[in-house]
Protein backbone atom coordinates (compact mmCIF):
# COMPACT_ATOMS: atom_id res chain seq x y z
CA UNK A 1 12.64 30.47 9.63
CA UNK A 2 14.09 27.96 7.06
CA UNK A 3 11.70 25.11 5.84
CA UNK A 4 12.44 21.47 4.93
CA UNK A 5 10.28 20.03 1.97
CA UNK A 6 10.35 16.58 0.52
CA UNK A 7 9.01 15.80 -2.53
CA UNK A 8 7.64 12.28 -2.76
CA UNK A 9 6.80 11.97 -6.64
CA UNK A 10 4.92 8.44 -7.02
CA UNK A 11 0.68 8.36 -7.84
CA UNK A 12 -1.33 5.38 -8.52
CA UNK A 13 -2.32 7.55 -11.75
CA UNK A 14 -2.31 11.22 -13.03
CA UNK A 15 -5.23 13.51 -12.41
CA UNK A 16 -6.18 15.24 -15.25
CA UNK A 17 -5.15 18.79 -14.99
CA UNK A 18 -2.18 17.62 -13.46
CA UNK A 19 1.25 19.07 -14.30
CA UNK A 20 2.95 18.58 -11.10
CA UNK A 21 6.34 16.33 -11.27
CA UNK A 22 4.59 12.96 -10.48
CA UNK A 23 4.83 9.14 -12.22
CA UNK A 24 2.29 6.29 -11.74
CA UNK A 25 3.90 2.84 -12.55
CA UNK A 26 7.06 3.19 -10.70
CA UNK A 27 6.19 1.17 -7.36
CA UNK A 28 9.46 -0.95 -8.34
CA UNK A 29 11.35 2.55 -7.16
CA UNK A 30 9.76 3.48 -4.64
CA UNK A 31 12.70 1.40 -1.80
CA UNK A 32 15.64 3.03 -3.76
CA UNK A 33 14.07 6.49 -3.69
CA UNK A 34 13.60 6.48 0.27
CA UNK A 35 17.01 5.71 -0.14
CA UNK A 36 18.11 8.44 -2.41
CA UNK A 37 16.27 10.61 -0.29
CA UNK A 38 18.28 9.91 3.21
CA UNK A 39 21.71 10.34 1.49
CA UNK A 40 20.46 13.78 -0.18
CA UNK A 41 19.35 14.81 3.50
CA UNK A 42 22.79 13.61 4.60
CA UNK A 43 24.15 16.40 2.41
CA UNK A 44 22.36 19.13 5.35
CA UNK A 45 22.95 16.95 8.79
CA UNK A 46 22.44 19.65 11.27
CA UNK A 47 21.60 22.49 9.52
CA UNK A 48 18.33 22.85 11.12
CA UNK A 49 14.57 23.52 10.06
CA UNK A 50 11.80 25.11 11.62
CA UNK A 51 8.80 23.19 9.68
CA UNK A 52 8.29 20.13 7.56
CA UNK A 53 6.27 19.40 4.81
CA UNK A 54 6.35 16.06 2.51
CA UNK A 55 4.22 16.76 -1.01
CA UNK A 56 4.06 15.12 -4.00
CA UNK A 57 2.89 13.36 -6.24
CA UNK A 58 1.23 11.41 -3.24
CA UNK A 59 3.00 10.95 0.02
CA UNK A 60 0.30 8.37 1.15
CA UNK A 61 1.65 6.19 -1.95
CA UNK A 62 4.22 4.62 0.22
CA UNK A 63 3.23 1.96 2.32
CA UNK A 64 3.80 1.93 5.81
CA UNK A 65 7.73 0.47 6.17
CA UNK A 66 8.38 2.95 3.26
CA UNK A 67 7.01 6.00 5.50
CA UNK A 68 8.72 4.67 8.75
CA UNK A 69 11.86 4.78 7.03
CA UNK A 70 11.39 8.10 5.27
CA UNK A 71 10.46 9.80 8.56
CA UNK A 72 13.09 8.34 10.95
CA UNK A 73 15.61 9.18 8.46
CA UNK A 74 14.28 12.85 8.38
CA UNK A 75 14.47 12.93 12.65
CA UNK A 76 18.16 11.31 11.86
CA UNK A 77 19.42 14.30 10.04
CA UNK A 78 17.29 17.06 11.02
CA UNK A 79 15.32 16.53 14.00
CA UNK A 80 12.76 14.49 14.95
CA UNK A 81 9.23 15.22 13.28
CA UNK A 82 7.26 15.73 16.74
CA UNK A 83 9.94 18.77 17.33
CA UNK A 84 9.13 20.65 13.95
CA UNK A 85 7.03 23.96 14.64
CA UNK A 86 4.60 22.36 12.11
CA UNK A 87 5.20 19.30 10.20
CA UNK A 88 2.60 18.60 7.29
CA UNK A 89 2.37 15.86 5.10
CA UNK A 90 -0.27 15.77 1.87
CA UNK A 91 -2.43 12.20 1.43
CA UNK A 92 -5.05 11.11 -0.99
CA UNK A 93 -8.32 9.32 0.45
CA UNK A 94 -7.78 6.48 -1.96
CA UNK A 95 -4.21 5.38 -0.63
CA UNK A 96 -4.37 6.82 3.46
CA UNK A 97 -5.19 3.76 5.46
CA UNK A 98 -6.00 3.59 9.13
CA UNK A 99 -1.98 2.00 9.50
CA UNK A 100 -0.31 4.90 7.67
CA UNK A 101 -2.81 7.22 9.81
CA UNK A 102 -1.50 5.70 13.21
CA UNK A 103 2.58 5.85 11.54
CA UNK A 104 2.06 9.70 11.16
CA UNK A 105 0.37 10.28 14.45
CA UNK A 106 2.74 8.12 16.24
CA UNK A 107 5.93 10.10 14.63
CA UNK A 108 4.12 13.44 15.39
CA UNK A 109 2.97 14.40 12.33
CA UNK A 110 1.23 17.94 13.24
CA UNK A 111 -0.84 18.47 10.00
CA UNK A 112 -2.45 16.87 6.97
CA UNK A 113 -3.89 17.53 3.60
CA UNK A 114 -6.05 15.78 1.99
CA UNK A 115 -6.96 16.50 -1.89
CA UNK A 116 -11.34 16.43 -2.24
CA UNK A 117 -11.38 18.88 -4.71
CA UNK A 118 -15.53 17.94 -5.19
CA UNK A 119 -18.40 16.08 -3.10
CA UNK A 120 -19.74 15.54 -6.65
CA UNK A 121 -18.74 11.77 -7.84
CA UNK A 122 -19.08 12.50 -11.37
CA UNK A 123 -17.16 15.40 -10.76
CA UNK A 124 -14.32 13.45 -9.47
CA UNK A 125 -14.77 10.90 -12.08
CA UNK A 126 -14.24 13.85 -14.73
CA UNK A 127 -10.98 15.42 -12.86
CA UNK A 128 -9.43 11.65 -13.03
CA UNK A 129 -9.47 11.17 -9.61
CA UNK A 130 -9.43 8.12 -7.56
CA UNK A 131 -11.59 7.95 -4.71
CA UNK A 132 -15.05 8.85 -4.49
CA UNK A 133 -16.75 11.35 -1.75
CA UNK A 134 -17.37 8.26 0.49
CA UNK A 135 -13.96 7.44 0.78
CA UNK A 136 -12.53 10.90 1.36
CA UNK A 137 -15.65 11.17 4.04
CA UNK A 138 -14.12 7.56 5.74
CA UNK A 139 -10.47 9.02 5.70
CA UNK A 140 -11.26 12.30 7.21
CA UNK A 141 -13.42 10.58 10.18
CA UNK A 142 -10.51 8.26 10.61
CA UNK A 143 -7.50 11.45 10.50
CA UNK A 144 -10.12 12.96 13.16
CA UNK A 145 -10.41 9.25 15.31
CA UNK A 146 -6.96 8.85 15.64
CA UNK A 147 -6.22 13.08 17.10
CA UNK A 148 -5.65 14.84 14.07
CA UNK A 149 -6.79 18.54 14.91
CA UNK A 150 -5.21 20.66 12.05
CA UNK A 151 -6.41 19.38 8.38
CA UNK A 152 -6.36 21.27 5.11
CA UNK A 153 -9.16 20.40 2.60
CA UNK A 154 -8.41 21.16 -0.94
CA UNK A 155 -11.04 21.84 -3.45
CA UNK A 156 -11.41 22.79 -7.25
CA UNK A 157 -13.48 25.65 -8.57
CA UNK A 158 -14.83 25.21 -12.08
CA UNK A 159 -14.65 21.75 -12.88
CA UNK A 160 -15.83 20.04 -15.17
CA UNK A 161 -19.73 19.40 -15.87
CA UNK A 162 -20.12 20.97 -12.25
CA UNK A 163 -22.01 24.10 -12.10
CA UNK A 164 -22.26 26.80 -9.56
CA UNK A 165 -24.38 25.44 -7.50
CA UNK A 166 -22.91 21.78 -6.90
CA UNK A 167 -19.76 23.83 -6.07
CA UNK A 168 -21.37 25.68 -3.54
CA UNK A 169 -22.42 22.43 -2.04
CA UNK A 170 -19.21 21.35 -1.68
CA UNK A 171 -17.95 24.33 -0.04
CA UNK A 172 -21.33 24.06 2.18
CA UNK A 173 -20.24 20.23 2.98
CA UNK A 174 -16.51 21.49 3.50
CA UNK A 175 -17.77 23.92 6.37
CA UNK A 176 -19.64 21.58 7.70
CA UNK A 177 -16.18 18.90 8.32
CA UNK A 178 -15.15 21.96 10.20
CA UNK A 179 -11.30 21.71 8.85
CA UNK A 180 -8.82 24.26 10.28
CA UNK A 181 -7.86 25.35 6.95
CA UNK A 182 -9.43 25.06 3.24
CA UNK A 183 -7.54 25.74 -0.02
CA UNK A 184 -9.50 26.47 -2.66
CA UNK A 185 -8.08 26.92 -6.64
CA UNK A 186 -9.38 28.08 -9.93
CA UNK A 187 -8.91 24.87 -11.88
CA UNK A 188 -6.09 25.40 -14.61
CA UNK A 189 -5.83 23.54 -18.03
CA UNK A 190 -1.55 22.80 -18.91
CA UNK A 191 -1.15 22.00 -22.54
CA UNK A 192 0.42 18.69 -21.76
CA UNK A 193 -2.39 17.46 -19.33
CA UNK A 194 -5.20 15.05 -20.48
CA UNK A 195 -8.29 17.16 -19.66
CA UNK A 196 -6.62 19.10 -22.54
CA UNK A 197 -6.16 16.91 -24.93
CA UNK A 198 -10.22 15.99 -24.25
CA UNK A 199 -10.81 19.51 -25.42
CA UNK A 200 -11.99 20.73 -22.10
CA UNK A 201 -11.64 24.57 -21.40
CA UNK A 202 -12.30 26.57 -18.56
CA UNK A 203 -14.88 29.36 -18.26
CA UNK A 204 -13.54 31.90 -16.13
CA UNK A 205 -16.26 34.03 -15.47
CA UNK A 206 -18.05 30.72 -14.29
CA UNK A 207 -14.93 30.14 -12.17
CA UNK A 208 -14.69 33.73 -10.97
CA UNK A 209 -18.22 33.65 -9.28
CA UNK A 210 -17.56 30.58 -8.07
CA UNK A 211 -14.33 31.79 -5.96
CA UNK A 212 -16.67 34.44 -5.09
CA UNK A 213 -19.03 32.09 -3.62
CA UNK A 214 -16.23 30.47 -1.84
CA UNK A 215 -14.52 33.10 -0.16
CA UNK A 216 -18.47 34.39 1.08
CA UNK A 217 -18.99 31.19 2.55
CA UNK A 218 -15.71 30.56 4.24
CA UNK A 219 -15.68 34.16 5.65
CA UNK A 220 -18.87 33.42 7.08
CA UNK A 221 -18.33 30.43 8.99
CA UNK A 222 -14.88 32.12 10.68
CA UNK A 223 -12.13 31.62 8.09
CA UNK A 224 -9.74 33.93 7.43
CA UNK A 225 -9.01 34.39 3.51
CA UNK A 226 -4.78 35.22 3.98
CA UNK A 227 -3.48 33.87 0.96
CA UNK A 228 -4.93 33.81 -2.81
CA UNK A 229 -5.95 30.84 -2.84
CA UNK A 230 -5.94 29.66 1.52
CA UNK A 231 -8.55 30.19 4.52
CA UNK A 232 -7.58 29.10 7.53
CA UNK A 233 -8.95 29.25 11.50
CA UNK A 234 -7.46 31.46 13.49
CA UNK A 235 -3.75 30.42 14.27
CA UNK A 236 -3.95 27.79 11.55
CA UNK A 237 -2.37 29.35 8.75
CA UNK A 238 0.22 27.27 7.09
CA UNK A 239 3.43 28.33 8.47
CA UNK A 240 5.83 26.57 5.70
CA UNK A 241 4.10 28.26 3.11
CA UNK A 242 3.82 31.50 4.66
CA UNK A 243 7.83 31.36 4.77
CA UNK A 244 7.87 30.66 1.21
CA UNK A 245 5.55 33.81 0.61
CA UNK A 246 8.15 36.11 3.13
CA UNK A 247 10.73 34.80 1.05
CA UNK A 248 12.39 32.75 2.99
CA UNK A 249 14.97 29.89 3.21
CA UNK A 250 13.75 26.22 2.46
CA UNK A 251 15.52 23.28 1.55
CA UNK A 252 14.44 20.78 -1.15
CA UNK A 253 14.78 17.11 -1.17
CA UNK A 254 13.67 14.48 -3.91
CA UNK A 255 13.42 14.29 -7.73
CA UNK A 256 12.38 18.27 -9.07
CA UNK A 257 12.33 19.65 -5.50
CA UNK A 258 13.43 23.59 -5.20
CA UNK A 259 15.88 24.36 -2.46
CA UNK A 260 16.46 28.64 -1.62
CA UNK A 261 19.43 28.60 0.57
CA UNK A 262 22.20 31.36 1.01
CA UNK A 263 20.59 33.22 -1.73
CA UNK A 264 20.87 30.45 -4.15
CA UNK A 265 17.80 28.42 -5.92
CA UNK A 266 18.83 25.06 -6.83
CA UNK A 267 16.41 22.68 -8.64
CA UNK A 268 16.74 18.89 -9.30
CA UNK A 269 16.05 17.69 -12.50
CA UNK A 270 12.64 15.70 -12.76
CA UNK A 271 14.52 12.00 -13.94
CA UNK A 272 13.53 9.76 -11.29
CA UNK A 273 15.60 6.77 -12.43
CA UNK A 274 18.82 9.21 -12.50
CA UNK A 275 17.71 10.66 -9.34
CA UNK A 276 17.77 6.80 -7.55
CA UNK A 277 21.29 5.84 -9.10
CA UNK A 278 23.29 9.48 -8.55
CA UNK A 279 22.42 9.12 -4.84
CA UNK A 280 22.27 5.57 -4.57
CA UNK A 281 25.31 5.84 -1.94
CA UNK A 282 25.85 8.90 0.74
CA UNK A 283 28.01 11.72 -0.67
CA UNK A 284 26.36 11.73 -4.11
CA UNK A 285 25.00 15.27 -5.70
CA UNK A 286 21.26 15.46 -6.74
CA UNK A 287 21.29 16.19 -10.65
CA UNK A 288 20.32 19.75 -10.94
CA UNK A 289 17.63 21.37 -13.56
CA UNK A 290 19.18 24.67 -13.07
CA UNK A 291 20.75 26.99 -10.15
CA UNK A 292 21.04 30.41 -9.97
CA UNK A 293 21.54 33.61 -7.62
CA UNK A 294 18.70 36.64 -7.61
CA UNK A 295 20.48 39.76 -7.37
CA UNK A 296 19.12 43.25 -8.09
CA UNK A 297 15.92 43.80 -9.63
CA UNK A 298 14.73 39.97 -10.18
CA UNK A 299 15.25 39.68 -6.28
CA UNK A 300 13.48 42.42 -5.63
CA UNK A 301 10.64 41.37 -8.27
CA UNK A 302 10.35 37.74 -6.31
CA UNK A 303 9.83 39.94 -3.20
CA UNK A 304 6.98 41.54 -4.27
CA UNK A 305 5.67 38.12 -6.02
CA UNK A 306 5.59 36.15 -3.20
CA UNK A 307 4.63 38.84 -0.70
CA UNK A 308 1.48 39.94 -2.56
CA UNK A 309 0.01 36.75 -2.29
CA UNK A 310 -0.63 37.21 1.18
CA UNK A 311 -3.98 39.08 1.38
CA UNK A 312 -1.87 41.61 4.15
CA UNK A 313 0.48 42.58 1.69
CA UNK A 314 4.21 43.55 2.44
CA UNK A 315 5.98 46.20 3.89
CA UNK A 316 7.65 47.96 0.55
CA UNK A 317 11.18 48.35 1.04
CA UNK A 318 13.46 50.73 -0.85
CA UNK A 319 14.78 48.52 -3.50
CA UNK A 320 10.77 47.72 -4.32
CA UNK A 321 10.27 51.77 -4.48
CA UNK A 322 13.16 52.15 -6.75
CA UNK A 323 13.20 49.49 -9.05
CA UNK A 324 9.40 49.48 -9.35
CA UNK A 325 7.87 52.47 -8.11
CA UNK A 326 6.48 53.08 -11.50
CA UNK A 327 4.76 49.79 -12.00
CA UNK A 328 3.19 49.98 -8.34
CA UNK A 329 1.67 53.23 -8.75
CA UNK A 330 0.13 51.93 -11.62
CA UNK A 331 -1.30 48.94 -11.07
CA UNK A 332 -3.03 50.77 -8.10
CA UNK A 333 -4.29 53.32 -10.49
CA UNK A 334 -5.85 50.27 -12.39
CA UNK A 335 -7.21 49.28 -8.81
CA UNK A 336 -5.66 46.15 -8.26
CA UNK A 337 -3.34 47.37 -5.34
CA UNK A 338 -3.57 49.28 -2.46
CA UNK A 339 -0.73 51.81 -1.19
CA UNK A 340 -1.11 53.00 1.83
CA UNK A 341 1.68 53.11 5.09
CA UNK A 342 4.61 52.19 3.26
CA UNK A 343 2.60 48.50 2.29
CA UNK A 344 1.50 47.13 -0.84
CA UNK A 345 -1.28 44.30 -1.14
CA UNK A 346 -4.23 42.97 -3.52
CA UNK A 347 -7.46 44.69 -4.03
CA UNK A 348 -10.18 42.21 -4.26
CA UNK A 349 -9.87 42.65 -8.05
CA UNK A 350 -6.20 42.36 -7.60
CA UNK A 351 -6.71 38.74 -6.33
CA UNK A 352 -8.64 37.72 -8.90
CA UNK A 353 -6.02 38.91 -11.88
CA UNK A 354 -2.93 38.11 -9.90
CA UNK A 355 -0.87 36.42 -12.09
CA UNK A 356 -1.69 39.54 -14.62
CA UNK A 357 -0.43 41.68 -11.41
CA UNK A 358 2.50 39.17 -10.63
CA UNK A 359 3.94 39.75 -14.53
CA UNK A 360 4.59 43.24 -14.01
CA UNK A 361 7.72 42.41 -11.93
CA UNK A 362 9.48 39.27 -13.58
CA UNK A 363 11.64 39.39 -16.35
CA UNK A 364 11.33 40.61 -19.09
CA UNK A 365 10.84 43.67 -17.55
């Protein structure tokens, strides 16, 4: 399977644990950088992809002409959206209207996700979101109106000023939506973000119990729990990121989007402005942040990465035994993996201390 994902940077402003590659205040770009975008796509006419998926930033920033051109230039050079396996595209409740709702279900847009992250208002108001639970309430009943019938719902343990009960509530309010798939992450702090520079910290035993909670909940009302941090409905798993965790191909378009193709990572550099003018014309090259070929043990160490974050595990190959036999057997000493049939995965400890688990096989090892 080889995924296509397109990286549509523009917000109306930045959250405030937010360290994703994102600008508010560059609406004046957004026309050259659907642009930029179909001549970078021209670079891969016919190569094929299985699924689509447009994040940002905030897709649903572009108005509706600006999303009409962006997907028919995708079904120009790939295929059209309706004939991806899955084709997902991320929205915010503040900026998805009813119009841009009936533009994605018209092209055959197969999935959405929608950021909630709490049903608490002063919760949102803290995170430096834009919408309140209203809104996000009126955009889900319209995806739902219009045919939409596989939805992810993100939400945010251990917020700020939100304790463990008002998250449970929100998961409780989540259920009851019935979505076909929830994510659900431990909130992190970056450096550079402004909930840091308010001095906010996160508690992680508080957020601990509160994934707890979560994973109880959705388990009990018929989610599956098959990814750290994703629960999804039975045949509702995201199949572009599960091809991300089996380590497979995917190709990259747009300011700071990763590309893996022919065993080679290639990642544009995050300059928006340089992005526009380098592929202001077909035939120009994307500036790159850095490209490089996995060989030998990093390869292998990605491997294991990616394929322990599915709660199944992965089938350990040779190279894995080899090159880190000794680090497997003893993280599952520790009790954070589980050997058994030539597999590795996550205990439920394991899952909570997974990027502890995760450093044991990139470099410097």
């Amino acid at each position: 399977m080889r995924g296509l994902y397109i990286h549509i940077p523009f917000c109306s402003g930045k959250c405030g644990y937010c360290d994703f590659v994102s600008f508010a205040g560059k609406e004046r770009l957004r026309g050259a950088y659907i642009t930029a975008l179909a001549n970078e796509m021209s670079a891969y006419r016919g190569m094929g992809a299985h699924t689509l998926y447009i994040g940002g930033g905030t897709p649903s920033e572009l108005d509706g002409a600006e999303l009409r051109r962006l997907l028919n230039a995708v079904g120009e050079r790939f295929n059209p959206v309706r004939e991806f396996e899955e084709s997902t595209v991320e929205v915010n409740p503040e900026s998805i209207t009813r119009d841009k709702i009936m533009i994605l279900r018209q092209f055959g847009v197969s999935r959405i996700s929608m950021g909630l992250q709490s049903f608490d208002d002063a919760t949102l108001s803290a995170l430096g979101r834009r919408h309140d639970a209203a809104r996000f309430l009126d955009a889900y009943l319209d995806l739902r109106s219009v045919g939409f019938s596989n939805i992810n719902i993100d939400v945010i343990a251990a917020p700020p000023y939100q304790d463990r009960a008002g998250f449970a509530e929100t998961v409780r309010r989540v259920i009851e939506l019935k979505p076909e798939h929830v994510s659900v992450y431990g909130l992190e702090i970056p450096q550079a973000c402004a909930l840091a520079g308010r001095g906010v910290s996160v508690d992680g035993d508080l957020c601990r119990d509160m994934l707890e909670d979560a994973c109880s909940a959705l388990a009990a009302a018929g989610y599956s729990h098959y990814e750290i941090s994703n629960f999804a409905r039975p045949g509702r798993e995201c199949r572009h990121n599960i091809n991300y965790w089996d380590n497979g191909e995917y190709i990259g378009i747009g300011c700071a989007a990763a590309s893996y193709v022919g065993g080679i990572r290639r990642v544009t550099a995050p300059m928006l402005e340089h992005y526009c003018s380098t592929l202001s014309k077909e035939g120009g090259e994307p500036p790159l942040a850095s490209c490089e070929k996995l060989e030998g043990k990093e390869k292998t160490g990605e491997s294991l990465m990616l394929g322990l974050r599915k709660l199944t595990g992965l089938k350990l190959t040779d190279d894995m035994r080899r090159d880190f036999g000794g680090e497997l057997v003893t993280l599952a000493a520790r009790g954070l993996l589980v050997l058994e049939d030539d597999t590795a995965r996550l205990t439920r400890e394991g899952i909570y201390v997974s990027n502890e688990v995760f450093r044991s096989f990139v470099p410097p090892f």
